[in-house]
Protein backbone atom coordinates (compact mmCIF):
# COMPACT_ATOMS: atom_id res chain seq x y z
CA UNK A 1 117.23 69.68 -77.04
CA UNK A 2 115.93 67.69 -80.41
CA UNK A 3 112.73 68.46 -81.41
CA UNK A 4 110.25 65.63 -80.94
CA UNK A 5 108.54 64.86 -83.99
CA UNK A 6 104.54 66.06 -84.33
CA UNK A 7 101.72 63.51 -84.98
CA UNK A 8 98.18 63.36 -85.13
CA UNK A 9 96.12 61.35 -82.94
CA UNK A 10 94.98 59.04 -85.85
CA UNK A 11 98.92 58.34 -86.43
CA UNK A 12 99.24 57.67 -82.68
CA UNK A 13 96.33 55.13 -82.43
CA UNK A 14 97.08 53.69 -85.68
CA UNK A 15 101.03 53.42 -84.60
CA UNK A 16 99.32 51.59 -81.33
CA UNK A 17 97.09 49.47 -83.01
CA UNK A 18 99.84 48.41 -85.53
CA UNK A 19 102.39 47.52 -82.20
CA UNK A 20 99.33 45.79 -80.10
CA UNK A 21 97.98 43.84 -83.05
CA UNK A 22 101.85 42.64 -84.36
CA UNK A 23 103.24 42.04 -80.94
CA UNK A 24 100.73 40.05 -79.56
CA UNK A 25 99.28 36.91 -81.20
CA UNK A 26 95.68 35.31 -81.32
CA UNK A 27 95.56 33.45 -77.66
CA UNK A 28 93.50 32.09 -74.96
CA UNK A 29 91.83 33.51 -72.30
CA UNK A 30 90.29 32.66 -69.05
CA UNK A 31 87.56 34.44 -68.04
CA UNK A 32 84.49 35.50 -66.43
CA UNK A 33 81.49 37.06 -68.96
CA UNK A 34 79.93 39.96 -67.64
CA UNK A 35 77.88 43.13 -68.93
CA UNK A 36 76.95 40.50 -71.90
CA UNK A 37 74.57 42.35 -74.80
CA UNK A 38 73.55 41.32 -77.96
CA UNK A 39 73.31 43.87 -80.58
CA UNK A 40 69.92 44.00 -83.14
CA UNK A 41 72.61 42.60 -85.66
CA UNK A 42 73.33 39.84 -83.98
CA UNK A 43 76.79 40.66 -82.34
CA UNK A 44 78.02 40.60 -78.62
CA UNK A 45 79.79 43.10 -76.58
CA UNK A 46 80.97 41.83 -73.36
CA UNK A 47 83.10 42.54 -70.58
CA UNK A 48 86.04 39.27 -69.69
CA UNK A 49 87.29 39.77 -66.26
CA UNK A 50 89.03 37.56 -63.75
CA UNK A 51 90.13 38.71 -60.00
CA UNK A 52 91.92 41.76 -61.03
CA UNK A 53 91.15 43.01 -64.34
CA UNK A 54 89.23 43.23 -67.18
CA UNK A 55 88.89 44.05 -70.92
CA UNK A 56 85.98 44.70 -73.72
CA UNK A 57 85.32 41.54 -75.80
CA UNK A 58 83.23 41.79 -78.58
CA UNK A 59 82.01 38.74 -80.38
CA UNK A 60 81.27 39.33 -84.03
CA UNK A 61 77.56 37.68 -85.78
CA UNK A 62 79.39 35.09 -87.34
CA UNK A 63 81.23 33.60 -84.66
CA UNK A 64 78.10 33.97 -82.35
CA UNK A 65 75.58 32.20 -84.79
CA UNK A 66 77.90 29.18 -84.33
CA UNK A 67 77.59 28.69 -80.57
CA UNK A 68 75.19 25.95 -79.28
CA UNK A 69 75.11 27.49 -76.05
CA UNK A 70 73.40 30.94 -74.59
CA UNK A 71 76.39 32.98 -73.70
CA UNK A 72 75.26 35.21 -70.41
CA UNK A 73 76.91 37.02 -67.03
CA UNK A 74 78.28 34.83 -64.64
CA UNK A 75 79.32 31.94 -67.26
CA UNK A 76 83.27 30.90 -66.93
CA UNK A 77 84.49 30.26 -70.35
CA UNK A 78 87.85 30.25 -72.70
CA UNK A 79 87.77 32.63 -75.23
CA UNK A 80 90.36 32.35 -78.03
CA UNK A 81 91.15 35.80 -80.22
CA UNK A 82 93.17 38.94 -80.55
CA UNK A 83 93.24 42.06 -79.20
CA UNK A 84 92.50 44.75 -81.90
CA UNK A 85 92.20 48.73 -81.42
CA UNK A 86 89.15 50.53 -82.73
CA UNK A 87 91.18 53.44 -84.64
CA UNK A 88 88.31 55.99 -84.25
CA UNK A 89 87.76 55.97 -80.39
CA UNK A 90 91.39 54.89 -79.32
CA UNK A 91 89.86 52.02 -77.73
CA UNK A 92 91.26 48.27 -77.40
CA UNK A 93 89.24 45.17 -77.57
CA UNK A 94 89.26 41.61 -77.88
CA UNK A 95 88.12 40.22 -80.82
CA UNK A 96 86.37 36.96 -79.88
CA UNK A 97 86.88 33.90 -82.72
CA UNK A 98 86.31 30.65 -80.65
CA UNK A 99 84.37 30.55 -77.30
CA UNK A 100 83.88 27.05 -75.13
CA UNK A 101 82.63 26.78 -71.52
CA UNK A 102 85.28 26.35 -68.67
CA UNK A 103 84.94 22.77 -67.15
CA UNK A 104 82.39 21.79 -69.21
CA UNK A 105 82.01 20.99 -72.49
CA UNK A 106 79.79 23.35 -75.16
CA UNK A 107 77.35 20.63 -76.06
CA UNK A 108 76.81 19.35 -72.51
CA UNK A 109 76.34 23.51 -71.47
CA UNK A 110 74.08 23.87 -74.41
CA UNK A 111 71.95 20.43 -73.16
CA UNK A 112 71.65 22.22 -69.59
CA UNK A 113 71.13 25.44 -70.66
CA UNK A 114 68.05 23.77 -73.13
CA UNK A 115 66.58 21.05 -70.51
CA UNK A 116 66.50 24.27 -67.95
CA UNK A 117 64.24 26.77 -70.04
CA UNK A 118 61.78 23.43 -71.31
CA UNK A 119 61.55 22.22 -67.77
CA UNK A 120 60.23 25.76 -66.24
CA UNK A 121 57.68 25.83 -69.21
CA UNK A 122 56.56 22.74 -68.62
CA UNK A 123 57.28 20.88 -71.92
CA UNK A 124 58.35 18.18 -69.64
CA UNK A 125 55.41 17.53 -67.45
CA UNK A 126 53.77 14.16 -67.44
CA UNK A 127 49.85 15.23 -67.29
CA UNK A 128 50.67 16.56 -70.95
CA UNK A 129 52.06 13.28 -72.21
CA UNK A 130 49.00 11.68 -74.46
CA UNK A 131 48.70 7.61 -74.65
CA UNK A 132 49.51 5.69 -77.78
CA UNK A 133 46.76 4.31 -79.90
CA UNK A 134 46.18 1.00 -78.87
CA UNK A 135 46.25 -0.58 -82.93
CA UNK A 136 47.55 2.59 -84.75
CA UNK A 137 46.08 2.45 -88.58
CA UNK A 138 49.17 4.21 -89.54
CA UNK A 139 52.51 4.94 -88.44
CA UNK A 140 55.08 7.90 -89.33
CA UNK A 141 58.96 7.07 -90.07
CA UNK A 142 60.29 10.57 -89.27
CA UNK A 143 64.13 9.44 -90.23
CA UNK A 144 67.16 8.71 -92.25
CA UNK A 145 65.34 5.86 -94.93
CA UNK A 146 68.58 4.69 -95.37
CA UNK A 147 69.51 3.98 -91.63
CA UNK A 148 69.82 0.56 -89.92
CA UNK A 149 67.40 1.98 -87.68
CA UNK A 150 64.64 2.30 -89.71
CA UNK A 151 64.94 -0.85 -90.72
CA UNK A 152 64.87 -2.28 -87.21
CA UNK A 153 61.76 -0.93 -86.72
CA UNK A 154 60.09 -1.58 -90.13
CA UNK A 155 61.34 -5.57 -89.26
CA UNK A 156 59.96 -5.34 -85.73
CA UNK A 157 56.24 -3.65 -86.64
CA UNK A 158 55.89 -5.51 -89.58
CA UNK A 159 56.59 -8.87 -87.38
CA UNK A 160 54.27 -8.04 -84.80
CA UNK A 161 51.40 -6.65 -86.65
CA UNK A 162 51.72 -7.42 -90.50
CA UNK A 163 48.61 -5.28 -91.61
CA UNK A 164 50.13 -2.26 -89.97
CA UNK A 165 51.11 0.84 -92.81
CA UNK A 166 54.13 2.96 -92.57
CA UNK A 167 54.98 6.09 -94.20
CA UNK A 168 58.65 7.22 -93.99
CA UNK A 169 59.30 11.01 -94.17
CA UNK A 170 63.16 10.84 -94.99
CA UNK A 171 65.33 13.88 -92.93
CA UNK A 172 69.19 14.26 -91.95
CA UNK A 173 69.52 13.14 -88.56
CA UNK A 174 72.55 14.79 -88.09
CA UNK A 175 74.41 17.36 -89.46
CA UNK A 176 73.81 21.25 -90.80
CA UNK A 177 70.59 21.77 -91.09
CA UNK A 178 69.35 18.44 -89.72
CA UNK A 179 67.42 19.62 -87.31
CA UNK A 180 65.34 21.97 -89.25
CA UNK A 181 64.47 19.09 -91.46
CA UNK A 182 63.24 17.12 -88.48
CA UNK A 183 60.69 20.09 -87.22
CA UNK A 184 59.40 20.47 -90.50
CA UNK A 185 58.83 16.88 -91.01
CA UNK A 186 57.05 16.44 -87.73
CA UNK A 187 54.72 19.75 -88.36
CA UNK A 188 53.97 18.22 -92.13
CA UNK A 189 53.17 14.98 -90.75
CA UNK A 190 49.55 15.90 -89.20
CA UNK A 191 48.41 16.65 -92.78
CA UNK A 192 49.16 12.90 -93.98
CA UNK A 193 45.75 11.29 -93.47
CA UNK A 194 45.09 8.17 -90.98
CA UNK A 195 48.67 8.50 -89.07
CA UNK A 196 47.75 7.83 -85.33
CA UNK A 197 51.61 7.78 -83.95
CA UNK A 198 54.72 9.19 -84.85
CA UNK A 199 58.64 7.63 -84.16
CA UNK A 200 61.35 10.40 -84.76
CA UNK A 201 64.81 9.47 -83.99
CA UNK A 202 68.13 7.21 -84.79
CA UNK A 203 70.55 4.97 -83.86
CA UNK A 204 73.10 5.14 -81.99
CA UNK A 205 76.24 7.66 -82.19
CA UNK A 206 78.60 10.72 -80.27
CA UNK A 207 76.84 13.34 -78.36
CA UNK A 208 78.00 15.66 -81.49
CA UNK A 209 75.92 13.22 -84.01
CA UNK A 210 72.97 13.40 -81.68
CA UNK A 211 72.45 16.80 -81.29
CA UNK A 212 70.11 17.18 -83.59
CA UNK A 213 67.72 15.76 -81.33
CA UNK A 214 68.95 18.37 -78.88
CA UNK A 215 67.95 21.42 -80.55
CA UNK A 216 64.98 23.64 -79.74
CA UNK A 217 63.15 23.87 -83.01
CA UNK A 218 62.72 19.98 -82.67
CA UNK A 219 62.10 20.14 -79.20
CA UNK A 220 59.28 22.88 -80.36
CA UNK A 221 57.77 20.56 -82.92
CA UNK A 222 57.17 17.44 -80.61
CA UNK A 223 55.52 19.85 -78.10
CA UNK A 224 52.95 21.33 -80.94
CA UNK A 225 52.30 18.15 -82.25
CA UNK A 226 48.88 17.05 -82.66
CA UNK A 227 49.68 13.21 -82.90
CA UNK A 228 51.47 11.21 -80.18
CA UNK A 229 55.01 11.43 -80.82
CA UNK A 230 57.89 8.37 -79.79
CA UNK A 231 61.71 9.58 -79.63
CA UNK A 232 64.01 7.21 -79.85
CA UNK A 233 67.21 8.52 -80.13
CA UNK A 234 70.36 6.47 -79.50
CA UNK A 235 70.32 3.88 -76.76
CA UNK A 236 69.57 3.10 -73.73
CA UNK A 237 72.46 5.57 -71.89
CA UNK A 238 71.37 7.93 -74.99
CA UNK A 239 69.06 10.78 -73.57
CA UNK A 240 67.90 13.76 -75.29
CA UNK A 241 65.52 16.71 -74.96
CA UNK A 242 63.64 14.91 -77.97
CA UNK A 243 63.06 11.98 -75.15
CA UNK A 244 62.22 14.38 -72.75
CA UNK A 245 59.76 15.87 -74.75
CA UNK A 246 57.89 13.68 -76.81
CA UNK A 247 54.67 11.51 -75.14
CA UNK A 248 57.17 8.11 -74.61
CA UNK A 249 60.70 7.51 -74.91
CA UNK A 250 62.05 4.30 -76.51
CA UNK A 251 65.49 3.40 -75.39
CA UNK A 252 65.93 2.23 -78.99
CA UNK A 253 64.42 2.60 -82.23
CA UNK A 254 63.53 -1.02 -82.27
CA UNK A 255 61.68 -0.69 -78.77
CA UNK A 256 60.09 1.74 -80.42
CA UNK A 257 58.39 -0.50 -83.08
CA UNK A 258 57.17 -2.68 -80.06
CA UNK A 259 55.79 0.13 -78.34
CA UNK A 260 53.78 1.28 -81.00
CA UNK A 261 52.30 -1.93 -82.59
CA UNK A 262 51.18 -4.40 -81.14
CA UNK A 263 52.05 -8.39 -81.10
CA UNK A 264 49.50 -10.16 -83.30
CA UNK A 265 49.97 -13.46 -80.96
CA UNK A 266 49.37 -11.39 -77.68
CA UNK A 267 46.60 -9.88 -79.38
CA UNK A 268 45.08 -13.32 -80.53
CA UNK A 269 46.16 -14.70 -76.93
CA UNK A 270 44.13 -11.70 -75.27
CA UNK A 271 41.18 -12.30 -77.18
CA UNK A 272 41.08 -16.05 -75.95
CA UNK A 273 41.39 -15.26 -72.55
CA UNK A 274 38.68 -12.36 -73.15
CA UNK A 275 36.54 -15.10 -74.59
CA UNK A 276 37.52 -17.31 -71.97
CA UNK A 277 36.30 -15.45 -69.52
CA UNK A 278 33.25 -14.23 -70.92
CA UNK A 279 32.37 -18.14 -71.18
CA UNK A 280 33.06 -18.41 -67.61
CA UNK A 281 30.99 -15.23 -66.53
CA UNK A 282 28.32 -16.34 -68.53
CA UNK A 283 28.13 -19.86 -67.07
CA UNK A 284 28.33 -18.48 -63.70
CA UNK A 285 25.70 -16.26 -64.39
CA UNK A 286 23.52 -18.71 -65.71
CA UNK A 287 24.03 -21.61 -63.02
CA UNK A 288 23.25 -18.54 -60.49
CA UNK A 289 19.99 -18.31 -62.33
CA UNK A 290 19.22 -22.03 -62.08
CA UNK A 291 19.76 -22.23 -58.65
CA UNK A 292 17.66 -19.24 -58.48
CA UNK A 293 14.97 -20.88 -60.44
CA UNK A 294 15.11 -24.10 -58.67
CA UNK A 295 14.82 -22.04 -54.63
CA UNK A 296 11.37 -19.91 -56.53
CA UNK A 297 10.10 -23.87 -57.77
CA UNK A 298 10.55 -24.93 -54.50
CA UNK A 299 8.84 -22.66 -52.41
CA UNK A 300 5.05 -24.25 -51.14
CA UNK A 301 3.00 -21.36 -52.76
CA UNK A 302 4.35 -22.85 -56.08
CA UNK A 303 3.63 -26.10 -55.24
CA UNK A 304 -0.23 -25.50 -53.45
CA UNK A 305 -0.68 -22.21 -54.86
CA UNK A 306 -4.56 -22.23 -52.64
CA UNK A 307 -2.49 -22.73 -49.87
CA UNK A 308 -1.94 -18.78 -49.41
CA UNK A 309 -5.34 -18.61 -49.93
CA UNK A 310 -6.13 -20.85 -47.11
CA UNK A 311 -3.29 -19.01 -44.90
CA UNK A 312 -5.45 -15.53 -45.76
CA UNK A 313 -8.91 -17.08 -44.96
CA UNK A 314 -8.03 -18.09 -41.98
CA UNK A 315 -6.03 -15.01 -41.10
CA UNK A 316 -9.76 -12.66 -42.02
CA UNK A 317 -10.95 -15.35 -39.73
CA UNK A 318 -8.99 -14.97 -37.41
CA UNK A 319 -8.91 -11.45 -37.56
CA UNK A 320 -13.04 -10.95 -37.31
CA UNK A 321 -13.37 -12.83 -34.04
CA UNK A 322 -10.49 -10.86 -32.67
CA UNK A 323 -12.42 -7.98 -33.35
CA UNK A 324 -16.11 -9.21 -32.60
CA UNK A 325 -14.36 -9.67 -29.01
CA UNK A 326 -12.82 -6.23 -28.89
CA UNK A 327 -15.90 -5.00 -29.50
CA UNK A 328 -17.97 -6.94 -27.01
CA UNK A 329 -15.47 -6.30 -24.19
CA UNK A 330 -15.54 -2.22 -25.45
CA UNK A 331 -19.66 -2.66 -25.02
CA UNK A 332 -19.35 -4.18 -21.64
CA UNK A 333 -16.99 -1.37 -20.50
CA UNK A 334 -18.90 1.41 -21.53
CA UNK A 335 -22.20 -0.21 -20.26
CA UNK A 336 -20.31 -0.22 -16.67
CA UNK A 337 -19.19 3.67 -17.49
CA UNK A 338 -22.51 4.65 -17.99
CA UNK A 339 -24.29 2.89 -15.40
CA UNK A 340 -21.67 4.42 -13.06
CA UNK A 341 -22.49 8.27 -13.95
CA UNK A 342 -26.29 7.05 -14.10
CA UNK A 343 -25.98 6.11 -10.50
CA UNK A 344 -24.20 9.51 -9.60
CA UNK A 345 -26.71 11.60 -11.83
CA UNK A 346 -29.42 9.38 -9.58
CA UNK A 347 -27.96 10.16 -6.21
CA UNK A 348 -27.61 13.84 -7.59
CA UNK A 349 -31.04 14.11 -8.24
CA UNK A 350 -33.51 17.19 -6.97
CA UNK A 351 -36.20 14.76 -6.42
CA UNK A 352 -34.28 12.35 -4.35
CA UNK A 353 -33.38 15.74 -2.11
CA UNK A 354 -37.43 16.15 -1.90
CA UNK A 355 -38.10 12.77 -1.12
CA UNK A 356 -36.19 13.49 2.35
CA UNK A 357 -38.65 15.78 3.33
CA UNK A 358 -37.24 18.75 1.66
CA UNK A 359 -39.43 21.13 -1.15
CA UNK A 360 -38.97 24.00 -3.66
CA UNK A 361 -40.81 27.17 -3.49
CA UNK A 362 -40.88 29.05 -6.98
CA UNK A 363 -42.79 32.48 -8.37
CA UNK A 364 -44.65 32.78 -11.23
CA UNK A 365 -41.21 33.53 -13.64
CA UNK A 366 -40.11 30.17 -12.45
CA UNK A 367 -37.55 31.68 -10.44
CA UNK A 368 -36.53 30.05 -7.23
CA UNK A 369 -37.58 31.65 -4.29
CA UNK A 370 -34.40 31.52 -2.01
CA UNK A 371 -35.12 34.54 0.80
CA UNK A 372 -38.54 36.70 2.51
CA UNK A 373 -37.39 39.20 -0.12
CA UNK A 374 -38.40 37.48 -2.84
CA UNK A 375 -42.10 37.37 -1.89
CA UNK A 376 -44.85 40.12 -0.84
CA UNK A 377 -47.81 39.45 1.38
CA UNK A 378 -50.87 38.19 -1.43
CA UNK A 379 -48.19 36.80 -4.41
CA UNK A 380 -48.85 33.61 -5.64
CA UNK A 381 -46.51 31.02 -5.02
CA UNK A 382 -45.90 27.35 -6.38
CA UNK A 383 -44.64 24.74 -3.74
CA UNK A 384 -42.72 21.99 -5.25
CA UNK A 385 -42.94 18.65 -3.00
CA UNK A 386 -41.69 15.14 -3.82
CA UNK A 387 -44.97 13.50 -5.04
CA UNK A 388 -46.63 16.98 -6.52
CA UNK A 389 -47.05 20.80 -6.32
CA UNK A 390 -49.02 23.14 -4.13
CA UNK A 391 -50.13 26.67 -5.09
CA UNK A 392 -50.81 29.22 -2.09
CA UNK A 393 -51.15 32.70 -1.46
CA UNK A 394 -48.47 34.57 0.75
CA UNK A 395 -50.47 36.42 3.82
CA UNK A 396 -47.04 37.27 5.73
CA UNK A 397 -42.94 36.46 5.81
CA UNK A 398 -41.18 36.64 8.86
CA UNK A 399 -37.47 36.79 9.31
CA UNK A 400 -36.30 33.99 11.58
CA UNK A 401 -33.92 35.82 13.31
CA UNK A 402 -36.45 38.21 14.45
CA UNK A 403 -38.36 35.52 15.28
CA UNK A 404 -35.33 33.90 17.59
């Protein structure tokens, strides 16, 4: 039997890695992301699987700072690269150098991705949105001062309200590192005294010469803004999370310059129909008044003011002998009430009751002698008749029973 040459494992991974990486060029792959983690340098290690298998994928810092969109689990992409083997574990992995979304292109995932994570913090919402100045005293340019569309909207504020003063702050609007320039201009542009309204955008273009307007930081700046901020990017089909964002979207830059000015003839026209209709309150007002004046001039207590003296002298006449006659009738009544009880007092009378025949017998303590057992034989007593009294001595007191 021939002896089977002796290696080390270095010289077997390295004779693996040399076949793996030589046999099998850079390619494409379809795939699933999944156990997705970035690294605190910047790199990715990920899992690609599909149905039946899968493989460690590693995107390096490089390649990952170039990705508009947030790679996580779950996302179907196409990842071109190569498989390479890691010498000092034995391992194989593919080396990620190009990664797109699956059915969907990386901008478009990236816009998505963005509008998702602003809409749940509410960058979005409409009660944050502020109004526009009604006559700004100066407007920001935050743009390319070279554009067409900054001179659209120079032409259209300048026409509508010549007095009005514009400062450009010139940026990129597309490109590397344009959209850095654009959130730096917008957070400089609350230290420029007297500007009341900023426009930030361009014309039109690609979704790729846009994106500027797409990216966070600018998204970031608009929201911390302390001035009102108008985006208008593109046109009308054109819309970005600048748009989304800022307090009102123009559909174009030029719309833009008529939302934030406005027309010196509509302002004149609104001031004649404001005076207009001041003149017309004013007369109405004042004919109101006449006609008020003319009912008080007419009234008879203008005309014969002692007439409402009369009125009230008669009325205290009026009222006296209503009175003098409540009071005779009240006299006459209570002359009939009294001479009614003086009657039944009369009739009620002790001395009417002796008149009939009748008398009162009383002691010497005035008290009314009722029974024999009030007296003794040789008291005093005091008769009491109708016309007088008679005093007599008691000599006896029978009971009339006894007597029956």
């Amino acid at each position: 039997m021939t002896e089977m040459p002796t290696i080390s494992v270095t010289e077997l991974v390295t004779a693996f890695k040399e076949v793996v990486e030589a046999t099998l060029p850079p390619v494409c792959v379809q795939a699933e992301v999944s156990n997705c983690k970035r690294s605190a340098a910047g790199h990715y290690y990920l899992t690609l699987k599909d149905e039946n298998s899968e493989i460690g994928a590693v995107v390096w810092k490089g390649t990952a700072s170039r990705l508009r969109f947030q790679l996580k689990d779950g996302l179907k992409v196409l990842a071109t690269g190569a498989l390479q083997v890691y010498v000092a574990r034995g391992t194989c992995q593919f080396v990620i150098n190009h990664l797109q979304p699956d059915g969907v292109g990386e901008l478009e995932l990236a816009f998505r991705q963005l509008k998702q994570k602003l809409e749940a913090e509410g960058l979005f919402d409409s009660d944050r949105k502020r109004p526009l100045p009604r006559i700004p005293r100066r407007v920001a340019l935050i743009t390319s001062p070279t554009s067409a569309a900054v001179k659209d909207m120079i032409q259209v504020m300048t026409r509508r309200w010549p007095s009005v003063k514009i400062v450009i702050l010139p940026v990129p609007v597309q490109g590397e590192g344009a959209a850095a320039r654009i959130a730096k201009a917008i957070r400089f542009v609350g230290q420029i005294p007297d500007v009341d309204v900023v426009i930030t955008g361009r014309g039109g273009g690609s979704l790729e010469d846009l994106w500027a307007f797409n990216e966070e930081v600018v998204a970031r700046a608009i929201a911390d803004c302390r001035i009102p901020v108008v985006s208008a990017v593109g046109h009308e089909i054109d819309v970005s999370i600048a748009d989304l964002v800022a307090d009102r979207r123009a559909l174009t830059p030029s719309e833009a310059g008529e939302l934030v000015v406005p027309s010196v003839e509509e302002f004149r026209q609104h001031l004649r129909n404001t005076l207009a209709r001041m003149q017309r309150v004013l007369h109405n007002r004042v004919e109101r008044l006449r006609l008020k004046l003319q009912a008080i001039e007419s009234r008879n207590v203008l005309r014969r003011p002692m007439s409402i003296v009369d009125e009230r002298r008669q009325k205290c006449d009026d009222l006296a002998e209503r009175a003098e006659r409540a009071i005779r009738l009240q006299t006459e009544r209570l002359g009939q009430k009294i001479a009614t009880l003086a009657g039944t007092l009369d009739a009620l009378s002790p001395l009417k009751v002796l008149a009939r025949g009748y008398s009162l017998t009383i002691l010497d303590d005035e008290s009314l002698v009722t029974s024999i057992r009030h007296v003794t034989p040789g008291i005093e007593i005091k008769t009491q008749v109708a016309d007088g009294t008679i005093w007599s001595t008691v000599t006896d007191a029978q009971n009339t029973a006894r007597l029956a």
